[in-house]
C-alpha atoms as a PDB file:
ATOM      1  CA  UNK A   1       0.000   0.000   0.000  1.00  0.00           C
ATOM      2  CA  UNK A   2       1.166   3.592  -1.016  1.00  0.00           C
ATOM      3  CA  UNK A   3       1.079   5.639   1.207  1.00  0.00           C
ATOM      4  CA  UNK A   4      -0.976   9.354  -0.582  1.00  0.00           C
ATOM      5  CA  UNK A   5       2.274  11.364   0.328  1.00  0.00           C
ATOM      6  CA  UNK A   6       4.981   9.537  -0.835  1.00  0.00           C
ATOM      7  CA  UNK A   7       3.228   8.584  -4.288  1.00  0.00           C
ATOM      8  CA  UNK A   8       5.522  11.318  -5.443  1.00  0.00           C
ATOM      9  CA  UNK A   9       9.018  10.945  -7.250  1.00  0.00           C
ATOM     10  CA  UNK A  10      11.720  11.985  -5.662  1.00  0.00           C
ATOM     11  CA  UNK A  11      11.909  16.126  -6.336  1.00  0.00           C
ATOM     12  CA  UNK A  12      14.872  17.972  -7.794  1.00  0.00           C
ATOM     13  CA  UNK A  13      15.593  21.594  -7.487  1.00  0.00           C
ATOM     14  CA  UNK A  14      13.885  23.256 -10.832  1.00  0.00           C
ATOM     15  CA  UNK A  15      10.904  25.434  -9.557  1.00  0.00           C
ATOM     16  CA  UNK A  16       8.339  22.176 -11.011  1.00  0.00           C
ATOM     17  CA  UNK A  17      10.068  19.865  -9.037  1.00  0.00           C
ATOM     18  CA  UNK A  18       7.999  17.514  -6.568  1.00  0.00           C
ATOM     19  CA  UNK A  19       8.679  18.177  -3.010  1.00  0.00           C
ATOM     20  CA  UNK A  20      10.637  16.783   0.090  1.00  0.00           C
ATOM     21  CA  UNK A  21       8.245  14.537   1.816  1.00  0.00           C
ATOM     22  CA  UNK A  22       8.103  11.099   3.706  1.00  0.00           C
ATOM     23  CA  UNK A  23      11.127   9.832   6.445  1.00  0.00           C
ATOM     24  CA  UNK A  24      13.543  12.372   6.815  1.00  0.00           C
ATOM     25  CA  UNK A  25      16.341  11.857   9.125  1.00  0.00           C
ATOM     26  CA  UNK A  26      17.969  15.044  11.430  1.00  0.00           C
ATOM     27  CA  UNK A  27      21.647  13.518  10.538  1.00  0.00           C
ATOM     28  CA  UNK A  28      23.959  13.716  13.029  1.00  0.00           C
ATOM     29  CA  UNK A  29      27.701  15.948  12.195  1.00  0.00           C
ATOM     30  CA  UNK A  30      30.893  13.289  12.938  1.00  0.00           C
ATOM     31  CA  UNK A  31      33.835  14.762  14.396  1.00  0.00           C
ATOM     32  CA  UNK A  32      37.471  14.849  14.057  1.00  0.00           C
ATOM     33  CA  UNK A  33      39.734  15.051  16.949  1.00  0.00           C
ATOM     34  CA  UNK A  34      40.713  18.936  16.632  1.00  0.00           C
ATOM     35  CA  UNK A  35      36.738  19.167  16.353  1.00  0.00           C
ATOM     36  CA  UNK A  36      36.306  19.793  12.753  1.00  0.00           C
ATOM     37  CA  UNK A  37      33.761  18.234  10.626  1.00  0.00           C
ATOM     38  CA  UNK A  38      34.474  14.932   9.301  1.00  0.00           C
ATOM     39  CA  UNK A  39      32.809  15.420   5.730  1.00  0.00           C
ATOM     40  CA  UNK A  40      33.943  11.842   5.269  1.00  0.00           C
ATOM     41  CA  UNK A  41      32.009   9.973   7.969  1.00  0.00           C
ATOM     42  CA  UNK A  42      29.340  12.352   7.299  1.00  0.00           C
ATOM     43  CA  UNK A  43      28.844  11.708   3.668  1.00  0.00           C
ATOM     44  CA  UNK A  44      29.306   7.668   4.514  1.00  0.00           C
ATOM     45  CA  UNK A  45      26.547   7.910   7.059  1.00  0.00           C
ATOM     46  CA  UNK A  46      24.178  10.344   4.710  1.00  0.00           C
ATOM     47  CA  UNK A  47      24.588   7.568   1.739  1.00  0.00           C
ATOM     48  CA  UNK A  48      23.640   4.956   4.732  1.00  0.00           C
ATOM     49  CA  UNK A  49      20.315   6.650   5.906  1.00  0.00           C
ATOM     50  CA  UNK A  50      19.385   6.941   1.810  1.00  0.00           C
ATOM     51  CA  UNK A  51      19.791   3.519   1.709  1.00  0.00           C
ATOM     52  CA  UNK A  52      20.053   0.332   3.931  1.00  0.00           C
ATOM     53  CA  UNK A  53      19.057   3.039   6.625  1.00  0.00           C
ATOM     54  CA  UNK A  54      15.594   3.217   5.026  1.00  0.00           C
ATOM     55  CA  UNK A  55      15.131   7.416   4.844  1.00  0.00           C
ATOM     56  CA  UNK A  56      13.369   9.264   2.323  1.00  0.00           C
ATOM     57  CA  UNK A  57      15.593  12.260   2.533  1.00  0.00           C
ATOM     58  CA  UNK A  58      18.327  13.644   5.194  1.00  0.00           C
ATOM     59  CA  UNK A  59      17.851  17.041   6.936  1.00  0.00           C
ATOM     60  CA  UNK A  60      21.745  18.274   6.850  1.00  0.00           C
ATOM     61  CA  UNK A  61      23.128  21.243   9.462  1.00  0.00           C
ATOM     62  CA  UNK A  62      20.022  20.845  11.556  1.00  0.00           C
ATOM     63  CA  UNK A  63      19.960  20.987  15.452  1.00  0.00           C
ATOM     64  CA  UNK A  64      20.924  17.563  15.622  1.00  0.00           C
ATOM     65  CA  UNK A  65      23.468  17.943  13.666  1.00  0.00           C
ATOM     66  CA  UNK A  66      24.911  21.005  15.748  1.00  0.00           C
ATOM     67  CA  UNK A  67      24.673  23.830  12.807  1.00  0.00           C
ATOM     68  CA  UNK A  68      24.716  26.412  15.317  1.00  0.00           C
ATOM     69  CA  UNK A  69      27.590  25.208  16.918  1.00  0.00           C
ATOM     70  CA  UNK A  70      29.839  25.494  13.854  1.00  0.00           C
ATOM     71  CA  UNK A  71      31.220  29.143  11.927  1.00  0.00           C
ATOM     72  CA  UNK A  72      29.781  29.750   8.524  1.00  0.00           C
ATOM     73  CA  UNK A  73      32.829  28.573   6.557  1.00  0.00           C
ATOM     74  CA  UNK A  74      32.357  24.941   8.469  1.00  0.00           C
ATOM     75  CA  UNK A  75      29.325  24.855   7.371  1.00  0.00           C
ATOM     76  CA  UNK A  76      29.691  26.197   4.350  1.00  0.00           C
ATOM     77  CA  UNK A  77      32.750  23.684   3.721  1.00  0.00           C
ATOM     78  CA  UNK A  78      30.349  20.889   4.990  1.00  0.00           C
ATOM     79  CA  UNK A  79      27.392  21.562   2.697  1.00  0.00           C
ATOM     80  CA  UNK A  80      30.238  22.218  -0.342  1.00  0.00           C
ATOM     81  CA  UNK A  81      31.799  18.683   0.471  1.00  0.00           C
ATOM     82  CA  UNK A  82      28.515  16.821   0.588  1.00  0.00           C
ATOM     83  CA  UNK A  83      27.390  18.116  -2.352  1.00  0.00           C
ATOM     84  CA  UNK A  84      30.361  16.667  -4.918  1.00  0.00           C
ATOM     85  CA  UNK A  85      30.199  13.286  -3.107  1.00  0.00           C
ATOM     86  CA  UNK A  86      27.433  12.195  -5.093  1.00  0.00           C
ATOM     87  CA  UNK A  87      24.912  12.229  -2.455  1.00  0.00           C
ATOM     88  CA  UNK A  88      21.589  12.532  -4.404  1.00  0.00           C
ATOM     89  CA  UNK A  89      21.258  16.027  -3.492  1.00  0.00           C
ATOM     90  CA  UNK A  90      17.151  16.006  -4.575  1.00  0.00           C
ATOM     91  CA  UNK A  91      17.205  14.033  -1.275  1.00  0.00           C
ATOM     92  CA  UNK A  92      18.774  16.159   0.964  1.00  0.00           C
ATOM     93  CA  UNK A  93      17.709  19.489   2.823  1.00  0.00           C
ATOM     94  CA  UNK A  94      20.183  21.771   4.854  1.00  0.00           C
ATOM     95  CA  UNK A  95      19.768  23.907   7.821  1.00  0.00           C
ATOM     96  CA  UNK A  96      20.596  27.805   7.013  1.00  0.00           C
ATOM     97  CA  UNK A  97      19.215  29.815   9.496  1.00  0.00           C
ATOM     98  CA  UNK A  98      21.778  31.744  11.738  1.00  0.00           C
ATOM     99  CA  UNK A  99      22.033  35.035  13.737  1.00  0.00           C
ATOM    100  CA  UNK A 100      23.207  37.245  11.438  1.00  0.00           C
ATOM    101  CA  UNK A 101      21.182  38.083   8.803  1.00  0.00           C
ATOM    102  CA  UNK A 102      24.137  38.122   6.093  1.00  0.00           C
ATOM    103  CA  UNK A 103      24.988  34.438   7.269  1.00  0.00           C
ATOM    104  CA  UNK A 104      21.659  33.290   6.608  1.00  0.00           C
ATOM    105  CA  UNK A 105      21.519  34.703   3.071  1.00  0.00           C
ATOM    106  CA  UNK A 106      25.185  32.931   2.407  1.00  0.00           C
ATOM    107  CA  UNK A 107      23.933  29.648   3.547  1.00  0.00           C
ATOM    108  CA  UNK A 108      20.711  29.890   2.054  1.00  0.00           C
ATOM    109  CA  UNK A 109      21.942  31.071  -1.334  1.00  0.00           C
ATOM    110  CA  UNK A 110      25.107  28.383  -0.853  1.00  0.00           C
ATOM    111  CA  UNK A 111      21.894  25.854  -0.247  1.00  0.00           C
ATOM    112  CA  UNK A 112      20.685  26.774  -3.845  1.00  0.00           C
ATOM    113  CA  UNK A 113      23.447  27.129  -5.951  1.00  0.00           C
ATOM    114  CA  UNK A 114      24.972  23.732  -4.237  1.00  0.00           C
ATOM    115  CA  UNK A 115      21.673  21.904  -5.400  1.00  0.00           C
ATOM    116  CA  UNK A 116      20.227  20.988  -2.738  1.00  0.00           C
ATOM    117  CA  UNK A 117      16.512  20.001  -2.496  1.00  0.00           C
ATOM    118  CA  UNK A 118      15.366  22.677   0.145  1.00  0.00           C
ATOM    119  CA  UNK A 119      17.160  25.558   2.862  1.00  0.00           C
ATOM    120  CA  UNK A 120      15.874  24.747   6.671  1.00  0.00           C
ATOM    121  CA  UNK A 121      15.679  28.728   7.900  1.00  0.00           C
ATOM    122  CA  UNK A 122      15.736  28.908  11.842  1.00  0.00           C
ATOM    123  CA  UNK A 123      14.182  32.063  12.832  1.00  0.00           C
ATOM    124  CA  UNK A 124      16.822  35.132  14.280  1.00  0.00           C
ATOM    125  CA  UNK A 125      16.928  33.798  17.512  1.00  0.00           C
ATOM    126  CA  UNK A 126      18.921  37.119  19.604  1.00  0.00           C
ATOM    127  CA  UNK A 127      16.446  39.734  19.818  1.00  0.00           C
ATOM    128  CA  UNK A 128      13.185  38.222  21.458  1.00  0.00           C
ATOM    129  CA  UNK A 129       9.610  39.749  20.934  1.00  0.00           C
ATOM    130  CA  UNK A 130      10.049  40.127  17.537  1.00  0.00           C
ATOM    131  CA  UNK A 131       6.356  41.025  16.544  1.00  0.00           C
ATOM    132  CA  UNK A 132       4.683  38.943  12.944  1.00  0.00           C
ATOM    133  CA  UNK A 133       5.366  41.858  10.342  1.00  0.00           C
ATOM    134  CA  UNK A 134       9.337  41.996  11.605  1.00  0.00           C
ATOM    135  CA  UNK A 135       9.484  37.958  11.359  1.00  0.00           C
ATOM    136  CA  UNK A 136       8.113  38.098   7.790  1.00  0.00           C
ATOM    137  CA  UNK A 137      10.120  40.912   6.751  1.00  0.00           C
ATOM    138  CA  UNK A 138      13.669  39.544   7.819  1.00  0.00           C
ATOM    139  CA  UNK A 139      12.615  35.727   5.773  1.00  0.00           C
ATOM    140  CA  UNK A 140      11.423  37.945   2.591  1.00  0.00           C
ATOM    141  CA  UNK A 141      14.697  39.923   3.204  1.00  0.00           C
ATOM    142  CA  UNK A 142      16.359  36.650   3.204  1.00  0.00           C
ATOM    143  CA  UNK A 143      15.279  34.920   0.040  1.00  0.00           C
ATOM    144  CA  UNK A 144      15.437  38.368  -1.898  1.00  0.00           C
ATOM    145  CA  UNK A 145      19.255  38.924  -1.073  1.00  0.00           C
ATOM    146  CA  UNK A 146      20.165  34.810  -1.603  1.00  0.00           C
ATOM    147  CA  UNK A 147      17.886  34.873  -4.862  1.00  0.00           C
ATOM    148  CA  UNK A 148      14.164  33.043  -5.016  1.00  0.00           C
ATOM    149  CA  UNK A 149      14.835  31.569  -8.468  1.00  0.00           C
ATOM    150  CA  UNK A 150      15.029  27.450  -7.701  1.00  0.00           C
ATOM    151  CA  UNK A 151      14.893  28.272  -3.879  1.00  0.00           C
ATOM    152  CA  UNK A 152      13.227  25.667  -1.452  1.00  0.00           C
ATOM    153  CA  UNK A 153      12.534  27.115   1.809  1.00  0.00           C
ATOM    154  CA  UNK A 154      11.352  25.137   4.693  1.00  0.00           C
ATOM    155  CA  UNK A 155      10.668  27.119   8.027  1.00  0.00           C
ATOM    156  CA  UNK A 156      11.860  26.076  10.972  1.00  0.00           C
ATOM    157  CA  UNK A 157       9.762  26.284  13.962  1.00  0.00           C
ATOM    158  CA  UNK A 158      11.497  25.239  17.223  1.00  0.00           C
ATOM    159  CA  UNK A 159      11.090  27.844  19.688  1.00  0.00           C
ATOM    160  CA  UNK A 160      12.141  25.905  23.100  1.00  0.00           C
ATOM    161  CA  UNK A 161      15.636  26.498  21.156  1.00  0.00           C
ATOM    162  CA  UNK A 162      15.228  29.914  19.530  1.00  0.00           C
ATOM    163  CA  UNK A 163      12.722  31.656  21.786  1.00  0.00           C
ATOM    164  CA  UNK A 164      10.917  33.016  18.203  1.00  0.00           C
ATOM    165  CA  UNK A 165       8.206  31.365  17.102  1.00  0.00           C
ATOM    166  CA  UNK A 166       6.893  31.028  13.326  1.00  0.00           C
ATOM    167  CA  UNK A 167       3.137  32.184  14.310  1.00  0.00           C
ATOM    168  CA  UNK A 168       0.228  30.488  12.177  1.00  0.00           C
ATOM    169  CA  UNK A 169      -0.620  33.829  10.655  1.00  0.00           C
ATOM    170  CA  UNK A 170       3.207  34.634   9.791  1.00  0.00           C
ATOM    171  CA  UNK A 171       3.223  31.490   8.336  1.00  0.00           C
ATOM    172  CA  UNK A 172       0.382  31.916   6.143  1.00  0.00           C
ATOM    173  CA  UNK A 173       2.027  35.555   5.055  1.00  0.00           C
ATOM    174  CA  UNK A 174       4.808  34.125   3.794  1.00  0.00           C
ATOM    175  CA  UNK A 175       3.256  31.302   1.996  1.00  0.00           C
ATOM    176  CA  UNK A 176       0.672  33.846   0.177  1.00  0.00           C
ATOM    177  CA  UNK A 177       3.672  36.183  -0.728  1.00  0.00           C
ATOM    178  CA  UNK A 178       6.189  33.618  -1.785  1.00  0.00           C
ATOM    179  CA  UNK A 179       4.615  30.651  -2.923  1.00  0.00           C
ATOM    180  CA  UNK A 180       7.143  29.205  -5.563  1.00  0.00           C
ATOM    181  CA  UNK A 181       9.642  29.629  -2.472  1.00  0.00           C
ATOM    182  CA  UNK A 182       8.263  29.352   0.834  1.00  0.00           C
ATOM    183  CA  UNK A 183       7.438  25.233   0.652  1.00  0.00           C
ATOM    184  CA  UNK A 184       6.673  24.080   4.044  1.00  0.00           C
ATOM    185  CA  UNK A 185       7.745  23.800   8.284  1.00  0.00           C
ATOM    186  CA  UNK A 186       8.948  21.502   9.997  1.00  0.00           C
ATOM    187  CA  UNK A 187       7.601  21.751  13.448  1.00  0.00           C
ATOM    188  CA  UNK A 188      10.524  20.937  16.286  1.00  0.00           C
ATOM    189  CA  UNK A 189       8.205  22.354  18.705  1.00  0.00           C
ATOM    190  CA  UNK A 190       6.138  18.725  19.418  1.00  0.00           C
ATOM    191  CA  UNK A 191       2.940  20.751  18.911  1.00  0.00           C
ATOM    192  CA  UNK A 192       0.591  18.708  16.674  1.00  0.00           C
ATOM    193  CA  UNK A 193      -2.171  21.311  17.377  1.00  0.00           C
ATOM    194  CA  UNK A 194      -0.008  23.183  15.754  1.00  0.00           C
ATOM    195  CA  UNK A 195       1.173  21.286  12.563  1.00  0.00           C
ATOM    196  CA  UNK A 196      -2.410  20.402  11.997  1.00  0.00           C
ATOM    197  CA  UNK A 197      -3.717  23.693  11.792  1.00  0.00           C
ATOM    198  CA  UNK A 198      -0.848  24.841   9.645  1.00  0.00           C
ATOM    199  CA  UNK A 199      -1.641  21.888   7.183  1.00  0.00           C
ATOM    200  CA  UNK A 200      -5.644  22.411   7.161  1.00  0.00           C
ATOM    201  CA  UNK A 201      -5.017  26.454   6.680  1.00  0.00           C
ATOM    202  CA  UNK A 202      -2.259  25.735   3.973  1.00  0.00           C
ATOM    203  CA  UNK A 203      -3.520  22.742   1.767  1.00  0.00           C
ATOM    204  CA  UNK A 204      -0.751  21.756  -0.397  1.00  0.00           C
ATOM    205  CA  UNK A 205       2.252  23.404   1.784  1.00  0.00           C
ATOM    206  CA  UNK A 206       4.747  20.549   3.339  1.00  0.00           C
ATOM    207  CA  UNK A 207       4.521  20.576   7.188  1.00  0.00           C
ATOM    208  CA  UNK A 208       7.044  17.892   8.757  1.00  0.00           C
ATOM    209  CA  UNK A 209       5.885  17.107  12.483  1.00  0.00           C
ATOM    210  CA  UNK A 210       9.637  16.171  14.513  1.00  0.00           C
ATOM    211  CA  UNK A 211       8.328  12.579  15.746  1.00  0.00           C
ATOM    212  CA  UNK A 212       7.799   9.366  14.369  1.00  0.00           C
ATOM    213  CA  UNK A 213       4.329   9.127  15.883  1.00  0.00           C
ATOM    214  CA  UNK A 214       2.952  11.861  13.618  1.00  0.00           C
ATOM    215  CA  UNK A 215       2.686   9.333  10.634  1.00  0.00           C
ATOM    216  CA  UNK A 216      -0.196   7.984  12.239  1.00  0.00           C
ATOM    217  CA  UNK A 217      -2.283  10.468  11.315  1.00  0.00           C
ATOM    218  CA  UNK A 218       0.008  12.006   8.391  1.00  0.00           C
ATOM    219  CA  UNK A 219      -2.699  11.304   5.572  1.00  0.00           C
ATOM    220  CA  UNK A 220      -5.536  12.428   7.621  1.00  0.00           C
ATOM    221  CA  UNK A 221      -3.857  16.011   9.029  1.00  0.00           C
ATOM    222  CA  UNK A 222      -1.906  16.602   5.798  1.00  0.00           C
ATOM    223  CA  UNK A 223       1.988  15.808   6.687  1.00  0.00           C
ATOM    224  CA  UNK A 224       4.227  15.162   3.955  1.00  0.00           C
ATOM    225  CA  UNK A 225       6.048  13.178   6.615  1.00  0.00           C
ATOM    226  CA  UNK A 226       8.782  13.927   9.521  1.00  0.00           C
ATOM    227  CA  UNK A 227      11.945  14.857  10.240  1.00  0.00           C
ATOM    228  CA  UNK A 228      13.025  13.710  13.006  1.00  0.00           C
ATOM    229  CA  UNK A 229      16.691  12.792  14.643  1.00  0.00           C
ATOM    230  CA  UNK A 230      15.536   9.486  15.843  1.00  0.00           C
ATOM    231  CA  UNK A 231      15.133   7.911  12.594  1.00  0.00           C
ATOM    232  CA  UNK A 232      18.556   7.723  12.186  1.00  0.00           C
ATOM    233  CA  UNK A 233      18.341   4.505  14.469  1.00  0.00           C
ATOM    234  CA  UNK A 234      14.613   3.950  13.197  1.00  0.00           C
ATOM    235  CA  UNK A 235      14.641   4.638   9.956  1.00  0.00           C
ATOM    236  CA  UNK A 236      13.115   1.235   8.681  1.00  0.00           C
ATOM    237  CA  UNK A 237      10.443   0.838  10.898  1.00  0.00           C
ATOM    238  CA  UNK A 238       9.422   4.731  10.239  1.00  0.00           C
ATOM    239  CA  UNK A 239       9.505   4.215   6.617  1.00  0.00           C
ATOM    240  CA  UNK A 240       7.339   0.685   7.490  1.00  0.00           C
ATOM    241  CA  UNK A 241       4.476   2.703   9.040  1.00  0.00           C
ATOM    242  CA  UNK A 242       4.924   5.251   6.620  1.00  0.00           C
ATOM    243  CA  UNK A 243       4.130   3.071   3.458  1.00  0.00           C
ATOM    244  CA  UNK A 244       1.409   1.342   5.711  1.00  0.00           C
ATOM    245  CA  UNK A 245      -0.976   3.768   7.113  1.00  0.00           C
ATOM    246  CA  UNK A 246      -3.916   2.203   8.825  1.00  0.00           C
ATOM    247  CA  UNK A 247      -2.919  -1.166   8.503  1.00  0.00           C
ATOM    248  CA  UNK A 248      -2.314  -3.388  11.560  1.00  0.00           C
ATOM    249  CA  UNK A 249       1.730  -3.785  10.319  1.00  0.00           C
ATOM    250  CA  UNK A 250       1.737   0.001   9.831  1.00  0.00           C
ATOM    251  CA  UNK A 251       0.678   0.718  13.757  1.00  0.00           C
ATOM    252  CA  UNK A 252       3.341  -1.871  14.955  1.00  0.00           C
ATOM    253  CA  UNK A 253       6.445  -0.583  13.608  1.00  0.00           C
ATOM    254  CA  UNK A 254       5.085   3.173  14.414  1.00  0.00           C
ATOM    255  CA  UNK A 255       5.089   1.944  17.637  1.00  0.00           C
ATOM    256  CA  UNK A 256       8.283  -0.208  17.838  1.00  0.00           C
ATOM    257  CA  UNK A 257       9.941   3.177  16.313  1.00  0.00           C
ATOM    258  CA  UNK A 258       8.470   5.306  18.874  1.00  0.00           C
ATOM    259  CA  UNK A 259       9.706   2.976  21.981  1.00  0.00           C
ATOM    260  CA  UNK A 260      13.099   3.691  20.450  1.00  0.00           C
ATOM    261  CA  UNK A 261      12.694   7.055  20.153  1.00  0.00           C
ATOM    262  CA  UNK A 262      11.601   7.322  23.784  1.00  0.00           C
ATOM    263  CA  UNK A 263      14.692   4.955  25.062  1.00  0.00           C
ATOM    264  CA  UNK A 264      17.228   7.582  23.325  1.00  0.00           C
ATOM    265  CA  UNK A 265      15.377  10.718  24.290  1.00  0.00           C
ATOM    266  CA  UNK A 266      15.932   9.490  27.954  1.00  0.00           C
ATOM    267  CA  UNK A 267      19.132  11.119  27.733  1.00  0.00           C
ATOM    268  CA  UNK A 268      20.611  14.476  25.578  1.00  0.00           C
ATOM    269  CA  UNK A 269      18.993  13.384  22.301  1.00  0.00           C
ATOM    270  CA  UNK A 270      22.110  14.729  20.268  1.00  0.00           C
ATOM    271  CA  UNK A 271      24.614  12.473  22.106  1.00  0.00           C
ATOM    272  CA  UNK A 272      22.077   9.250  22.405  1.00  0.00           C
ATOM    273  CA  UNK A 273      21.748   9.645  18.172  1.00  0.00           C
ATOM    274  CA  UNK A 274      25.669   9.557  17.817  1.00  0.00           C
ATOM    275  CA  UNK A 275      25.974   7.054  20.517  1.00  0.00           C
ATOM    276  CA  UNK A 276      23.890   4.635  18.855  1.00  0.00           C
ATOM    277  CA  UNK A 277      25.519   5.423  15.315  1.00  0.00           C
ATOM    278  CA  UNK A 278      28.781   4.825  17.204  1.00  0.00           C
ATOM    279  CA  UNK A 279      26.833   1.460  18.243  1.00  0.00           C
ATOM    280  CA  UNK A 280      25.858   0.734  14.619  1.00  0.00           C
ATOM    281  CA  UNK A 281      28.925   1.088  12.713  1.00  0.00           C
ATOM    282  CA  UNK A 282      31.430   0.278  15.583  1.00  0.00           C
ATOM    283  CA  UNK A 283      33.159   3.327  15.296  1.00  0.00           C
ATOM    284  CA  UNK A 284      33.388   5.372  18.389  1.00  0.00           C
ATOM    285  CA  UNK A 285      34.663   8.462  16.754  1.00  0.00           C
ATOM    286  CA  UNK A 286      30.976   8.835  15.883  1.00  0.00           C
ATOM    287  CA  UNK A 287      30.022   9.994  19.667  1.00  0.00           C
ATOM    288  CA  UNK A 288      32.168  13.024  19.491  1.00  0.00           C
ATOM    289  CA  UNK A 289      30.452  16.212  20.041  1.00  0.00           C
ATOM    290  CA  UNK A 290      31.250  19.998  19.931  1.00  0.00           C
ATOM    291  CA  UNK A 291      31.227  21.951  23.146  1.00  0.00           C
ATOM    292  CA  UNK A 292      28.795  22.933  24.953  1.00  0.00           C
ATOM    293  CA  UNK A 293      27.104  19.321  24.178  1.00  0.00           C
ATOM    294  CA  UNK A 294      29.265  16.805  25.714  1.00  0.00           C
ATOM    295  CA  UNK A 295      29.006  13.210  24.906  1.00  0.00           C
ATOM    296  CA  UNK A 296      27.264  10.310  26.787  1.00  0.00           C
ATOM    297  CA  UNK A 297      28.762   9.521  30.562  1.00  0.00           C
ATOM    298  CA  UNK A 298      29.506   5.656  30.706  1.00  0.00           C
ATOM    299  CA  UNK A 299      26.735   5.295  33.264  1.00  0.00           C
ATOM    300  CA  UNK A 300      24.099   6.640  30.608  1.00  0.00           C
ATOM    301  CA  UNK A 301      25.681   4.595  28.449  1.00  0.00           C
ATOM    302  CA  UNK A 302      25.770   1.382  30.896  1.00  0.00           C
ATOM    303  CA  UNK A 303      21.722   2.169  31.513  1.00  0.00           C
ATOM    304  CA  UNK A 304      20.985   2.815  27.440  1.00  0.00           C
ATOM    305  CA  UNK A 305      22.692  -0.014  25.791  1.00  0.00           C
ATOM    306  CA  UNK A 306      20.958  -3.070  27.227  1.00  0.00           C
ATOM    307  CA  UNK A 307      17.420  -0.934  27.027  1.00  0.00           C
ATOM    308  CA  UNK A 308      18.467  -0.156  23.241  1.00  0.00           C
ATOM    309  CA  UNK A 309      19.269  -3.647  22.552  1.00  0.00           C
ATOM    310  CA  UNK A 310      16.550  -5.056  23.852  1.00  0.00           C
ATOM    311  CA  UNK A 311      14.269  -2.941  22.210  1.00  0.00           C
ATOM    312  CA  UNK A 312      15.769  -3.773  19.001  1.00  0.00           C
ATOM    313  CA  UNK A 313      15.746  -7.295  19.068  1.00  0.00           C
ATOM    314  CA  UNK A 314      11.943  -6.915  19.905  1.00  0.00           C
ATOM    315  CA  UNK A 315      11.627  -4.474  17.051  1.00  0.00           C
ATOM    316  CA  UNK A 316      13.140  -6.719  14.391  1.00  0.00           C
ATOM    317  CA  UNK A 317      11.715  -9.947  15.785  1.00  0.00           C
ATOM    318  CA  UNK A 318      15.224 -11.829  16.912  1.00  0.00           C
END
């Protein structure tokens, strides 16, 4: 069964394109020892989740994967280095959203011109208060100074991190005014209130929910899927409930995903997500992060890995 969504090809970057939609992992940024980005492991890991890993699409430079953490040229050097490697870029969305307004336009134009299938723009996230007409002024300044021809732009709503909200209304605004640009949200914020009432007041724009469990009612509500930083573990039972909806096989592995999800969110969710990559490909340069995150202590790990394992094994049936 075919799930309504993800009847769609996969979408390029030309302004006809189809869009992102269906499992989209939050991929985690590997680590060198002097800290810098290990484009290598990173790219490895990316062609993993597109494949065996059983993801749709990869969200690039997102919170999980530290963006803010890292200067503009990292990131910049990141996105550049993914983007030869052959990773199927129509796959792959990148977080741009910074501080500065001039960094934002440099990653989100570098996000275009790279190829890549859609710009994740955090809201300015100093200055608090900022009222609806500012909000929607700085993202139209945005994709005027990076360029709106073949620009993607997903919003991204995750105020427990940024303190400034994408409002419903502002939302709509930008939608209305840029509507070859401005292509959907994805909705960090765990409010399916929400993401519902973004999708029934914008039929036809992409809204990604941050949690496996929102593919329950994706078809129903209107989600073109999730993004979400546990699906790097769960990636093939998300995709399973994905391409079932409604179906007895469908509810199971939503639910085998979620108990996952809930086992690594026990702990900081950045570390638990490299930890278990770390577990995966038994590599342990994988649970580096950058300061101020810090990795797993041994007794989180000690308490995690049995749970983990366990929950696998029940998840996959051994």
């Amino acid at each position: 069964m075919t799930h309504p969504h993800h009847s769609m090809a996969h979408p390029g970057t030309h302004p006809g394109a189809s869009r992102l939609s269906g499992v989209i992992a939050a991929t985690p940024t590997p680590l060198r020892e002097d800290g810098r980005i290990d484009t290598g492991r990173l790219i490895e890991h990316c062609l993993w989740l597109l494949g065996p890993g059983g993801c749709d699409a990869v969200n690039l430079l997102g919170t999980t994967g530290e963006a803010m953490s890292f200067s503009v040229g990292q990131r910049l050097d990141a996105m550049t280095a993914v983007a030869v490697s052959g990773v199927p870029l129509d796959r792959m969305m990148v977080g741009t959203g910074a501080a500065a307004l001039d960094d934002a336009v440099r990653l989100t134009r570098a996000a275009r011109d790279l190829g890549y299938a859609g710009a994740l723009l955090a809201p300015p996230f100093y200055y608090k208060g900022i009222d609806d007409g500012a909000l929607a002024s700085y993202v139209a300044t945005v994709i005027d100074r990076a360029g709106a021809d073949g620009l993607r732009l997903y919003l991204y709503h995750i105020p427990q991190n940024t303190g400034v909200p994408y409002p419903v209304d502002t939302v709509r605004r930008l939608r209305d005014r840029h509507p070859e640009t401005v292509a959907g949200l994805k909705d960090s914020a765990g409010d399916l209130a929400y993401a519902r009432e973004i999708a029934r007041r914008l039929p036809g724009f992409n809204v990604f929910p941050s949690s496996e469990a929102s593919l329950a009612e994706a078809a129903t509500a209107g989600f073109a899927g999730c993004i979400s930083a546990t699906t790097n573990v769960t990636g093939t039972l998300t995709r399973e409930g994905w391409l079932a909806p409604g179906t007895e096989t469908g509810r199971q592995a939503i639910a085998r995903a979620l108990a996952i999800r809930e086992a690594l969110a026990r702990f900081p969710l950045v570390a638990s997500v490299k930890w278990a990559v770390a577990q995966r490909t038994g590599d342990p340069a994988w649970t580096r992060t950058c300061p101020p995150l810090r990795p797993l202590s041994e007794g989180e790990t000690a308490t995690l890995a049995p749970l983990l394992a366990e929950l696998r094994a029940w998840s996959t049936g051994r």
